[in-house]
Protein backbone atom coordinates (compact mmCIF):
# COMPACT_ATOMS: atom_id res chain seq x y z
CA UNK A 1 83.68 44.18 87.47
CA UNK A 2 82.59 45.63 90.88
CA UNK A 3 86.03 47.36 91.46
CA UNK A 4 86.21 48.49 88.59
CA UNK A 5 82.62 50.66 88.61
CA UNK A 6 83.68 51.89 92.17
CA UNK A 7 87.69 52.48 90.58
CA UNK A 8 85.91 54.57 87.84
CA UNK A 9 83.51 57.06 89.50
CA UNK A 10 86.54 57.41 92.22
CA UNK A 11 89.30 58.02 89.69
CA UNK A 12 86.60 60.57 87.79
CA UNK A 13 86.18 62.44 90.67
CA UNK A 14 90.01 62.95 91.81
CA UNK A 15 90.86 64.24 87.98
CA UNK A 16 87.57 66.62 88.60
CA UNK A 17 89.01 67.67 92.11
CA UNK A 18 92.51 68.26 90.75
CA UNK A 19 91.82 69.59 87.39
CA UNK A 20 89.82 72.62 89.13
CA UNK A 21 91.92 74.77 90.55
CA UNK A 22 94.00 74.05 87.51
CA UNK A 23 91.52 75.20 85.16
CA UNK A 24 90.11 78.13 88.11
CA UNK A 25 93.74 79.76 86.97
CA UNK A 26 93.87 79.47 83.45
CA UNK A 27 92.98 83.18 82.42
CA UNK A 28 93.22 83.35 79.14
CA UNK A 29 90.84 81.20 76.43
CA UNK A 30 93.73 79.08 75.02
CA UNK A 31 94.84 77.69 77.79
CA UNK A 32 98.04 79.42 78.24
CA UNK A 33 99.31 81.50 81.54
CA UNK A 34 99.45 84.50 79.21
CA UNK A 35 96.49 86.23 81.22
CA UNK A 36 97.89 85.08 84.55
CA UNK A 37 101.23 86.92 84.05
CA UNK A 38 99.41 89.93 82.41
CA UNK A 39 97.32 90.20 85.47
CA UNK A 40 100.54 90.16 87.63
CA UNK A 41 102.13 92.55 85.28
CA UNK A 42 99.11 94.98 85.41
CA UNK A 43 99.14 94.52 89.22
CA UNK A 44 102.28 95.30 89.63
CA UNK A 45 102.34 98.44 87.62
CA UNK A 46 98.82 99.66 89.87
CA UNK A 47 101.59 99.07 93.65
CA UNK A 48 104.12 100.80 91.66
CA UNK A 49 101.98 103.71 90.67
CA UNK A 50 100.42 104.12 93.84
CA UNK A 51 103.69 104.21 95.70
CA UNK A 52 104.72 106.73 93.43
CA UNK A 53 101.56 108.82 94.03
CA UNK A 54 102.34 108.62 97.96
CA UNK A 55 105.47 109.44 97.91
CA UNK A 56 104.86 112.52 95.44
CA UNK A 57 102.33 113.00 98.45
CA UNK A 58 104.91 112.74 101.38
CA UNK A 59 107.75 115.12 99.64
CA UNK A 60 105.12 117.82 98.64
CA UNK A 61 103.54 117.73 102.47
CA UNK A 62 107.60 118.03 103.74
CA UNK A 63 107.53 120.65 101.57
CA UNK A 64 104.73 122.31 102.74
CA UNK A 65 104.87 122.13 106.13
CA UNK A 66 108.74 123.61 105.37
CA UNK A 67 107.12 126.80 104.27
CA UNK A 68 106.84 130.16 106.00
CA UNK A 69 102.86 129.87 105.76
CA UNK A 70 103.23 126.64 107.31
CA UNK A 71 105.31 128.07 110.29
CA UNK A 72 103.17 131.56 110.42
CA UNK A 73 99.54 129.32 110.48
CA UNK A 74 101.56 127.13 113.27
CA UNK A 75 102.58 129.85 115.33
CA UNK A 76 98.91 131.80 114.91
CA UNK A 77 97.53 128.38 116.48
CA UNK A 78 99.78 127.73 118.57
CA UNK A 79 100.89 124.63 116.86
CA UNK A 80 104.36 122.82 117.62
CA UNK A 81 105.24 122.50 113.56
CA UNK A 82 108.33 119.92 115.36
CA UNK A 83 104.95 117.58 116.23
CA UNK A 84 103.19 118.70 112.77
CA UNK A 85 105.86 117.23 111.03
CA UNK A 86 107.03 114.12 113.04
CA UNK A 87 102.99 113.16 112.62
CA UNK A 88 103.29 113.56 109.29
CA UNK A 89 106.45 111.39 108.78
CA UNK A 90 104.79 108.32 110.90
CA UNK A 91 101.62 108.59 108.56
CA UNK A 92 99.98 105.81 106.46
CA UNK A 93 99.88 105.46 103.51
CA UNK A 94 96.02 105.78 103.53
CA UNK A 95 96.39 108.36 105.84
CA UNK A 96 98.63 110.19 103.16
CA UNK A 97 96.15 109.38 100.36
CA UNK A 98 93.48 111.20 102.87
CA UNK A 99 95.27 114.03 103.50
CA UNK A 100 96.12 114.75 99.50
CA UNK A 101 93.34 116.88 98.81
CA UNK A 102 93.82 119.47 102.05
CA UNK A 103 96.75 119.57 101.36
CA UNK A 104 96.38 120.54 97.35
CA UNK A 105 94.10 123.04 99.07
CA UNK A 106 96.65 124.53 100.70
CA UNK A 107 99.42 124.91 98.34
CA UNK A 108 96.66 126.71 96.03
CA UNK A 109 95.98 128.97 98.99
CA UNK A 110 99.74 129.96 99.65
C-alpha cells in the first residue's frame, strides 16, 4: 500500500510535467495543430512580405542614387557616389527599413 501512495503522486506528477508543454502548444480550442500551422503560415507570409518591402527598398535606393540628382547633390558635396553606393549595398536590412522614408523624400523632391 505504501508504494503504491508514493507510485501515485509520482506517476501524477510526470503525466503533469509531460502533458504541459504538450498542451502549452495546442493553439486552437479543439485540440488540433490547426492554430499552430496557421501561426506558421501567417508568420511566414509577415518574413516574406517584409523581404519584399526591403528589397523594393534596395532597387529603388540603386535607382536613386543612379540618377543625375544623385550624382549633381554628390558632386555639390563633394561626395564619392562610388562609396555612396557600395554603403548602400552592405546595408541592413534595418538599416534599409531606416533609410525608406529619406529616401521617399527624395524621389518626391527630384
Amino acid at each position: 500500500m505504501r508504494r503504491t501512495a508514493t507510485f501515485l503522486p509520482a506517476a501524477t506528477l510526470a503525466a503533469m510535467l509531460t502533458a504541459a508543454p504538450l498542451l502549452a502548444q495546442e493553439v486552437a480550442g479543439d485540440g488540433t495543430s490547426e492554430g499552430t500551422l496557421a501561426s506558421s503560415a501567417a508568420l511566414e507570409a509577415a518574413v516574406l512580405e517584409h523581404t519584399a518591402e526591403v528589397e523594393a527598398t534596395r532597387s529603388e535606393l540603386g535607382t536613386f542614387l543612379e540618377s543625375d540628382v544623385a550624382r549633381e547633390v554628390a558632386e555639390e558635396r563633394g561626395i564619392s557616389l562610388e562609396r555612396v553606393q557600395s554603403a548602400a549595398g552592405s546595408m541592413s536590412d534595418n538599416q534599409v527599413r531606416a533609410v525608406a522614408p529619406l529616401l521617399e523624400r527624395a524621389m518626391e523632391a527630384a
